[in-house]
C-alpha atoms as a PDB file:
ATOM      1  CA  UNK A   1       0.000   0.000   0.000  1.00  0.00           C
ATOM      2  CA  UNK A   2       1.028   3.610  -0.861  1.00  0.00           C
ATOM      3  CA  UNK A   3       0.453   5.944   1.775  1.00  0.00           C
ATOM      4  CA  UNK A   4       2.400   8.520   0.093  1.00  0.00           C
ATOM      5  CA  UNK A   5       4.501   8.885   3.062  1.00  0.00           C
ATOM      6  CA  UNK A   6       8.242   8.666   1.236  1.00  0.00           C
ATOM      7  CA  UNK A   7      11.036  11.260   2.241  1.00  0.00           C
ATOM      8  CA  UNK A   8       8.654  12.050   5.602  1.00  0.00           C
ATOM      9  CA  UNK A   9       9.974  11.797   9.023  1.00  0.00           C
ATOM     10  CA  UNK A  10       8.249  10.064  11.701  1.00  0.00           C
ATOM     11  CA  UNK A  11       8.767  10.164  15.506  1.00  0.00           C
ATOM     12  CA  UNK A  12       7.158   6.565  17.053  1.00  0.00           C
ATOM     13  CA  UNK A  13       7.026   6.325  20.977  1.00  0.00           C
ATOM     14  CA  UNK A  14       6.145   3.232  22.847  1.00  0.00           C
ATOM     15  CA  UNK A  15       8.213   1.842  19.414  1.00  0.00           C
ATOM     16  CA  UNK A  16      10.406  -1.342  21.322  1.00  0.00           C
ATOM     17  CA  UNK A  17       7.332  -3.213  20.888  1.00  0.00           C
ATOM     18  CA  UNK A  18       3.731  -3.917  20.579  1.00  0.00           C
ATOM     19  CA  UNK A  19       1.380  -1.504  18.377  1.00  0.00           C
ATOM     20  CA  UNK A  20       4.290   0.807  18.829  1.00  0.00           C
ATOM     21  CA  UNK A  21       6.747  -1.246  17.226  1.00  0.00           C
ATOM     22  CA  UNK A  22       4.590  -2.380  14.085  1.00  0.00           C
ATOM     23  CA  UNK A  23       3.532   1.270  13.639  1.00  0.00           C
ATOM     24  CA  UNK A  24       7.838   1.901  13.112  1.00  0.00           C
ATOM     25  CA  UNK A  25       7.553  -1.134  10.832  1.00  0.00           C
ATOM     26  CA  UNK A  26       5.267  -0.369   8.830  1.00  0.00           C
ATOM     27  CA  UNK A  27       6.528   3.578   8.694  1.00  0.00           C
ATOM     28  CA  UNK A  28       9.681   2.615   7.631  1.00  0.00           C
ATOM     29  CA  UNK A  29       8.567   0.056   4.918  1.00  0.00           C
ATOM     30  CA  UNK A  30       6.470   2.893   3.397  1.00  0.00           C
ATOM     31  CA  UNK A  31       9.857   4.953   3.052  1.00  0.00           C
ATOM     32  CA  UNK A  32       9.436   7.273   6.377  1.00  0.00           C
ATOM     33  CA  UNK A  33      12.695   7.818   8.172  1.00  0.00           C
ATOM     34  CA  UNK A  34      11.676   6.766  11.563  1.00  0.00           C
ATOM     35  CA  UNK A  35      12.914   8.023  15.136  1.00  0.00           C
ATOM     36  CA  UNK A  36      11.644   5.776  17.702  1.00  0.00           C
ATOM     37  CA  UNK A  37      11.996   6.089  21.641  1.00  0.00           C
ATOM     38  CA  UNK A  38      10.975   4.008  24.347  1.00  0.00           C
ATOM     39  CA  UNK A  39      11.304   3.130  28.083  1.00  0.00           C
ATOM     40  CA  UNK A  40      13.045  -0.646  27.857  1.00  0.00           C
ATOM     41  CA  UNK A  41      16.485  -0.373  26.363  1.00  0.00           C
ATOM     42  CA  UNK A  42      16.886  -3.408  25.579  1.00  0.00           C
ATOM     43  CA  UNK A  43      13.785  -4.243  23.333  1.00  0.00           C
ATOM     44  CA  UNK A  44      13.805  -1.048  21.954  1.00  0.00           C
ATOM     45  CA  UNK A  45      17.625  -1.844  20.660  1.00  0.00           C
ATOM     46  CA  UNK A  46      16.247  -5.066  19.223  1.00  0.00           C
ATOM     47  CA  UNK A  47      13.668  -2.548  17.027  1.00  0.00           C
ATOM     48  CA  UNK A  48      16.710  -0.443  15.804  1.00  0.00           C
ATOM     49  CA  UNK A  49      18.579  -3.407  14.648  1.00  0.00           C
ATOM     50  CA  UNK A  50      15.591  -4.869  12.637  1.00  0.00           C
ATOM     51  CA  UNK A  51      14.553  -1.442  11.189  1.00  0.00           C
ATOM     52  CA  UNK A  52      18.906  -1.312  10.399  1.00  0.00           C
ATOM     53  CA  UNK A  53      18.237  -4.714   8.803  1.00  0.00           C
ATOM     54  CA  UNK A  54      15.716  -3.339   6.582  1.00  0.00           C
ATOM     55  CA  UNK A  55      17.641  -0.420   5.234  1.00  0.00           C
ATOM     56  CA  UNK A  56      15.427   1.995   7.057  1.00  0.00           C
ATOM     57  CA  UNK A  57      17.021   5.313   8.321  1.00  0.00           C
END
């Protein structure tokens, strides 16, 4: 789906997982660069990486 949404930024909180998370997905896959900030460390790492892994920025 196009949501016409390339070359936009987009800031996702609550993004390490969840609804947050697959909002950053899904963001990211439409060509959004995507800022994402959460309370657990950890998990939210685990989001960066696989958004990395995806070529998103």
């Amino acid at each position: 789906m196009d949501l016409g949404l390339t070359g936009k930024v987009a800031l996702v909180t609550g993004a390490s997982r969840g609804i947050g998370r697959a909002i950053a997905t899904t963001l990211a896959a439409e060509g959004c660069a995507v800022a994402i900030c959460a309370r657990g460390a950890d998990d939210l790492e685990a989001t960066a990486t696989e958004l990395r892994a995806t070529g998103a920025t």
